[in-house]
Protein backbone atom coordinates (compact mmCIF):
# COMPACT_ATOMS: atom_id res chain seq x y z
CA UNK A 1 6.35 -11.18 11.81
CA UNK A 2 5.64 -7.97 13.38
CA UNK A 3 4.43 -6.70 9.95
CA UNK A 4 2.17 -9.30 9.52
CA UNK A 5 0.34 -9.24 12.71
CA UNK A 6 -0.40 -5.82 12.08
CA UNK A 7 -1.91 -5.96 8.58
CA UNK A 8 -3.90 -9.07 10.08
CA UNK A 9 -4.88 -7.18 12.93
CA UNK A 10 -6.06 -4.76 10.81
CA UNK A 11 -7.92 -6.73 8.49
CA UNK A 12 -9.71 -8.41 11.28
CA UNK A 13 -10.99 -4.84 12.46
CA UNK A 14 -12.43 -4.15 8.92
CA UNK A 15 -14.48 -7.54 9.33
CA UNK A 16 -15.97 -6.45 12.81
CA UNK A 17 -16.42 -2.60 11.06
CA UNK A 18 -18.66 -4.52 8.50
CA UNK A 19 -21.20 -5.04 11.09
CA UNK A 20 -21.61 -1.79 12.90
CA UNK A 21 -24.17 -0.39 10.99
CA UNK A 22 -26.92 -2.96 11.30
CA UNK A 23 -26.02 -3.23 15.23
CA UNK A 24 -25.90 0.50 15.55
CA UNK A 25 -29.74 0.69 14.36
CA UNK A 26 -31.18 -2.40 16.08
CA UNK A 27 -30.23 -1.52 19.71
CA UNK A 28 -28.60 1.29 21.61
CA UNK A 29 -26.18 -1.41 23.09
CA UNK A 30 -24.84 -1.88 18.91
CA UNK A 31 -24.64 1.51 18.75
CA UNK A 32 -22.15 1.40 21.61
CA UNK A 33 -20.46 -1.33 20.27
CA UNK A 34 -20.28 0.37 17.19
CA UNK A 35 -18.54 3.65 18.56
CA UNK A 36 -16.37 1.43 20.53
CA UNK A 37 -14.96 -0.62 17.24
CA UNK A 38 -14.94 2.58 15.40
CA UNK A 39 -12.11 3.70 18.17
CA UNK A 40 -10.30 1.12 18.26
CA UNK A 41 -9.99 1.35 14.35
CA UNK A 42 -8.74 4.55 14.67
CA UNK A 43 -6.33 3.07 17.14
CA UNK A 44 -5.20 0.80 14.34
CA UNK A 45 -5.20 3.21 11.35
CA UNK A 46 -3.05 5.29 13.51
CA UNK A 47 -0.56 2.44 14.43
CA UNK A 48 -0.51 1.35 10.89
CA UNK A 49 0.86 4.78 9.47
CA UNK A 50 3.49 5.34 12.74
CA UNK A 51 4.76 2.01 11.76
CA UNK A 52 4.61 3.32 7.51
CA UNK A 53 2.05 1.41 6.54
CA UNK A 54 -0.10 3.66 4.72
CA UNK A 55 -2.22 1.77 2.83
CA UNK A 56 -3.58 -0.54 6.08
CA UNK A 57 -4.30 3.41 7.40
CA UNK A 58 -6.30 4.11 4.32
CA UNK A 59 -8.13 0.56 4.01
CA UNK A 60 -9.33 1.63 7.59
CA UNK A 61 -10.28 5.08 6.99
CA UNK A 62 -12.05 4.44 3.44
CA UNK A 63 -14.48 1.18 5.58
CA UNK A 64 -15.25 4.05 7.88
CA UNK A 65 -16.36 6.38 5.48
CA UNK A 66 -18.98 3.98 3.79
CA UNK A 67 -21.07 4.21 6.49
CA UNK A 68 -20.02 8.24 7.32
CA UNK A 69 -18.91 9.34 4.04
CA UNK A 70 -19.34 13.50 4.72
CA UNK A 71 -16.91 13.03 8.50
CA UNK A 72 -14.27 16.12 7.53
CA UNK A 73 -11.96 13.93 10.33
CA UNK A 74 -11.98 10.95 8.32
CA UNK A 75 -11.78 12.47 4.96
CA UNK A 76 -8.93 14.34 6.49
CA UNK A 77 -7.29 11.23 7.73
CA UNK A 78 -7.34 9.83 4.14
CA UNK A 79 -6.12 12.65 2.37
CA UNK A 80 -3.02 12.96 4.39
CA UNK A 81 -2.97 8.89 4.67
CA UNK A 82 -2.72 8.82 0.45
CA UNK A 83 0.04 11.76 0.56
CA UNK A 84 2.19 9.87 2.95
CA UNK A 85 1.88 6.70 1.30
CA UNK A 86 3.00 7.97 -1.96
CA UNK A 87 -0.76 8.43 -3.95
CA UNK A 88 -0.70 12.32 -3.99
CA UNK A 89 -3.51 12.02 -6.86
CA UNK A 90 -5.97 10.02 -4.99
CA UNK A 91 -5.28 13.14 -2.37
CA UNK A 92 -5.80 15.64 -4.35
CA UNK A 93 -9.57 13.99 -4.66
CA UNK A 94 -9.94 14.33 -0.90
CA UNK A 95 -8.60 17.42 -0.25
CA UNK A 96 -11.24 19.27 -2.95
CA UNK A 97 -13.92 17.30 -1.51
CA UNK A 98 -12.88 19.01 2.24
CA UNK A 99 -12.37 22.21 0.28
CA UNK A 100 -15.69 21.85 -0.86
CA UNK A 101 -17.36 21.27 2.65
CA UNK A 102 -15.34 24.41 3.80
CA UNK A 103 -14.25 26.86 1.48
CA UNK A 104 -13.30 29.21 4.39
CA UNK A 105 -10.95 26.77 5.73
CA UNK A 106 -7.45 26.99 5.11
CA UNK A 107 -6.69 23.17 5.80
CA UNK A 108 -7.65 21.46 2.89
CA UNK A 109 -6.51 24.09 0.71
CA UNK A 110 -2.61 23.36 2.50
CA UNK A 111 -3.69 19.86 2.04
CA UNK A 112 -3.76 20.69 -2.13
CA UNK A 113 -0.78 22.62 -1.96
CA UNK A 114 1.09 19.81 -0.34
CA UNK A 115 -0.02 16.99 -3.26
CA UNK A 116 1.11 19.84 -5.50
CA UNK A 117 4.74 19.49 -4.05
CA UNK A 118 4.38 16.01 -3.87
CA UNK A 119 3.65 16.04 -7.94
CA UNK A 120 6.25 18.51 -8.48
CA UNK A 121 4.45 21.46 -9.27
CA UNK A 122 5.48 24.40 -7.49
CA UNK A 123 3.03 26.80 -8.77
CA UNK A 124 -0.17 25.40 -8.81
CA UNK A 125 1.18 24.31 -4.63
CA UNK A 126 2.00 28.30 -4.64
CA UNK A 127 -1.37 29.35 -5.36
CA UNK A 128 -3.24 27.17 -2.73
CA UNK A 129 -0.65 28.03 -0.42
CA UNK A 130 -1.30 31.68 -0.77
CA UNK A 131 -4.73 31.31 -0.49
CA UNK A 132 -4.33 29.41 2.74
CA UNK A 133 -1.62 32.25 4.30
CA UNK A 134 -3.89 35.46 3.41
CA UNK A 135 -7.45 33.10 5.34
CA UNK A 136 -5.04 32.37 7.83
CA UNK A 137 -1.70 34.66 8.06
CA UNK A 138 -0.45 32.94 11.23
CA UNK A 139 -0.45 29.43 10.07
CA UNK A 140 3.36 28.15 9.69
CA UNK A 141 2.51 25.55 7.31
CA UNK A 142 1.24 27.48 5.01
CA UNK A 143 4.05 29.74 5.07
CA UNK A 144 6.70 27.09 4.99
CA UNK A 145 4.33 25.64 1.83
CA UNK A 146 5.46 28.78 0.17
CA UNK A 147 9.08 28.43 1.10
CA UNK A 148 9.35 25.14 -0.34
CA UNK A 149 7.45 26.10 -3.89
CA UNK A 150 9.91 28.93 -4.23
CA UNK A 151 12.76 26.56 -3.42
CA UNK A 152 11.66 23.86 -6.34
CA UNK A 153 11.80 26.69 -9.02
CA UNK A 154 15.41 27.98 -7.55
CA UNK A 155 14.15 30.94 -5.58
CA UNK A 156 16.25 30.46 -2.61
CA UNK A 157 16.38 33.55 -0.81
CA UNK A 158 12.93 34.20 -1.44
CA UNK A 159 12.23 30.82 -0.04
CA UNK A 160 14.29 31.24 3.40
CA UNK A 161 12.19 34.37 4.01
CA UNK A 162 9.13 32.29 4.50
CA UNK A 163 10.89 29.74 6.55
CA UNK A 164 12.03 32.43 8.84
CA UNK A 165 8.64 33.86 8.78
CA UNK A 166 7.18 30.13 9.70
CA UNK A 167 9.71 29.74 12.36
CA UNK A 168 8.68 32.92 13.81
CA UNK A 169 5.32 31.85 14.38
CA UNK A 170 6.58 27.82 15.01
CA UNK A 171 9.96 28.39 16.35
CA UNK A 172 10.06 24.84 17.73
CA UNK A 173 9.24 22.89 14.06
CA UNK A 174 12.31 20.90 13.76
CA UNK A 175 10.11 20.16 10.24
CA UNK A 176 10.69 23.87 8.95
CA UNK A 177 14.16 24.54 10.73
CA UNK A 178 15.22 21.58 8.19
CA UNK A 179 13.82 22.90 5.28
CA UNK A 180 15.71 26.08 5.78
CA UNK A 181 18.59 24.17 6.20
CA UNK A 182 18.30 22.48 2.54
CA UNK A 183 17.51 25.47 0.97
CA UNK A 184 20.86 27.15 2.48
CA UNK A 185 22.35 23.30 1.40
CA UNK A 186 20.69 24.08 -2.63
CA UNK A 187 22.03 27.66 -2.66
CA UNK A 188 25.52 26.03 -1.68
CA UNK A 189 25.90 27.75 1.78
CA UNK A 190 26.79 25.16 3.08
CA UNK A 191 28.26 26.39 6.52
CA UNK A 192 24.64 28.06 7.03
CA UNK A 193 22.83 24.84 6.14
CA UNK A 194 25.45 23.09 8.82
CA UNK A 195 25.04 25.18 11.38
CA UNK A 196 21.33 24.96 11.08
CA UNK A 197 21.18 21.15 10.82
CA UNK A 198 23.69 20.56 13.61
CA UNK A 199 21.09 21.91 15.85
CA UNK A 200 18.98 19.76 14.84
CA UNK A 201 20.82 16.46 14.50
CA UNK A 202 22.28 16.74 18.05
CA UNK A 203 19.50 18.25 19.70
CA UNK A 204 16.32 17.08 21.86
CA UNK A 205 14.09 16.14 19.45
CA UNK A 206 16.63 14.90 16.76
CA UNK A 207 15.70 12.17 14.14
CA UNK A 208 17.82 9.78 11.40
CA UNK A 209 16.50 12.52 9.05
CA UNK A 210 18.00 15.43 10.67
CA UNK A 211 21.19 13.74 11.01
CA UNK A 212 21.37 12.56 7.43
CA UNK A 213 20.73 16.03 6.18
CA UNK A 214 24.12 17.03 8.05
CA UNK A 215 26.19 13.92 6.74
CA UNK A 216 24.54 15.24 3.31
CA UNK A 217 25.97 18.52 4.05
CA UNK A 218 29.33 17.83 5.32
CA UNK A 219 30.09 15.51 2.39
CA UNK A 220 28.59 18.80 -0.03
CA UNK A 221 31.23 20.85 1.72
CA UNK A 222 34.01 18.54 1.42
CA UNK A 223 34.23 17.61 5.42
CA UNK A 224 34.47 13.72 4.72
CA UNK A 225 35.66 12.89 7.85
CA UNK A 226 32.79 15.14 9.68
CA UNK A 227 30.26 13.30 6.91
CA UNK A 228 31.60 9.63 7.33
CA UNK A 229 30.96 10.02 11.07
CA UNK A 230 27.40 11.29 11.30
CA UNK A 231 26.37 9.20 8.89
CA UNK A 232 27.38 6.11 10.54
CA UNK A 233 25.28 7.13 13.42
CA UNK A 234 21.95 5.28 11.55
CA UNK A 235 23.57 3.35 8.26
CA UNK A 236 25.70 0.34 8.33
CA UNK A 237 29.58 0.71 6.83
CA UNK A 238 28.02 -0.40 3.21
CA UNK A 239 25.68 2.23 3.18
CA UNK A 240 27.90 5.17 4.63
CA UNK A 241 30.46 4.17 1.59
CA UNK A 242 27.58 4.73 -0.94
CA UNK A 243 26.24 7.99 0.54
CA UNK A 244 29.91 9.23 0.79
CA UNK A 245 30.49 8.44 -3.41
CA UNK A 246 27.12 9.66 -4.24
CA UNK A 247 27.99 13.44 -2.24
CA UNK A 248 31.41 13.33 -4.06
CA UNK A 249 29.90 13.12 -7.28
CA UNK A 250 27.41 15.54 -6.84
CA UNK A 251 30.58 17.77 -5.53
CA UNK A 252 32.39 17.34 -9.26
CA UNK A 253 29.13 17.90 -11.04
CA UNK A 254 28.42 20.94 -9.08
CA UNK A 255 24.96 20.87 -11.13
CA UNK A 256 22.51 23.14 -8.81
CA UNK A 257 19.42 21.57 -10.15
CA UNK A 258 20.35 17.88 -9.66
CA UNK A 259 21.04 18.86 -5.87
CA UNK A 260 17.58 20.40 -5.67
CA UNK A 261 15.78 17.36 -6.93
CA UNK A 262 17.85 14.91 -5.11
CA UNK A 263 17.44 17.45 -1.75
CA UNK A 264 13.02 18.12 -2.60
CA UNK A 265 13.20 14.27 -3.58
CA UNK A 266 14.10 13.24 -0.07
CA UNK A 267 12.42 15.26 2.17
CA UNK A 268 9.97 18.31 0.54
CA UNK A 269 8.49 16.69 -2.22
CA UNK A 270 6.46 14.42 -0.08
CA UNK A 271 4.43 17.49 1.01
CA UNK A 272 6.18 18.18 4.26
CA UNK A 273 5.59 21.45 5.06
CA UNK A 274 5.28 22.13 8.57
């Protein structure tokens, strides 16, 4: 029911956005008006993706951007909106257009390296990365971009050199301090990956994903007991049992590149850099 309200609230603010243009140039009252619904759609958009509706988000943003179709914000908005919910190529169209706009800025060129990981290829997501790092050498995400590129080809400890170089610069980005932690998890270290993620699962700003990265990696190293229990913290007794089989299997296959897809499957691949 929840659900529904919200796509219906948002589909009633895209009816009042088709009006603002003809009141914003009768009267400066519409153009108030205008501003004002234009807010409170970015209210909306905003609710829409914290609750994971993406695709409300980018209805919103792409009404918006008939009427303003050069804002960098909104464009923005829509790129990352399309990455989220799962249309990396649709992105990819938004981020060159920023790119365009401002080839001196290293956003949308981490914006392109991010739909890169999302489409799986690490290279190409290098190159933009590398861009954006040597415009902007203090930018985390850029660095943690090329962490996770060098992790999807098998470079591990190449990879965790950029992390620690991110973290350096960001050392409170739970984001990067967890993709560390999986590339220690796809090298098979798994006490390192443990130690890191147990730090993350239990501390201040800890989240379901954090903690199911350490059930991940104390099933990997064998700790069933340690797994069984973390893992119950956010899935029911069903789900636990399923997760538990699935690490024991990949324990007996010990295949190194199924781990990395399953591990850049559930977390990097979705562009997730910083």
């Amino acid at each position: 029911m929840k659900k529904l309200f919200l796509i219906l609230f948002v589909g009633l603010c895209l009816y009042f956005l088709s009006g603002c243009a003809s009141l914003q140039q009768l009267t400066p009252e519409g153009a108030k008006q205008a501003e004002k619904e234009r807010v409170q759609a970015l209210k909306i958009a905003s609710i829409s993706e914290t609750s994971g509706n993406y695709q409300a988000a980018v209805d919103v943003y792409r009404k918006l951007l008939e009427t303003d179709p050069d804002n960098d914000e909104l464009l923005e908005r829509l790129g990352d909106a399309y990455l989220k919910g799962g249309a990396p190529l649709e992105a990819v169209t938004i981020f060159e257009k920023l790119e365009e706009h401002h080839p001196e800025n290293p956003k949308p060129l981490i914006g392109l390296g991010r739909t890169n990981l999302a489409l799986y290829r690490p290279r190409a997501a290098a190159t933009y990365f590398e861009k954006a790092a040597n415009m902007a050498p203090d930018n985390p995400e850029a660095l943690s971009g090329l962490g996770i590129s060098r992790d999807m080809e098998g470079a591990h400890e190449a990879a965790r050199l950029y992390y620690v170089e991110a973290l350096s610069l960001a050392p409170g980005s739970g984001n990067i301090r967890n993709n560390l932690a999986l590339s220690y998890l796809m090298a098979g270290q798994y006490d390192a990956a443990i130690e890191t993620l147990e730090k993350l699962a239990f501390g201040p700003k800890t989240s379901p994903l954090y903690r199911q990265n350490l059930a991940m990696a104390y099933g990997l190293a064998g700790n069933i007991k340690a797994a069984k229990r973390v893992a119950a913290l956010d899935l029911d007794p069903s789900e636990v049992t399923n997760n538990l089989q699935f690490y024991a299997l990949l324990r007996e296959m010990k295949d190194e590149k199924a781990l990395r897809h399953l591990l850049l499957g559930s977390d990097k691949e979705r562009g997730n850099a910083g």
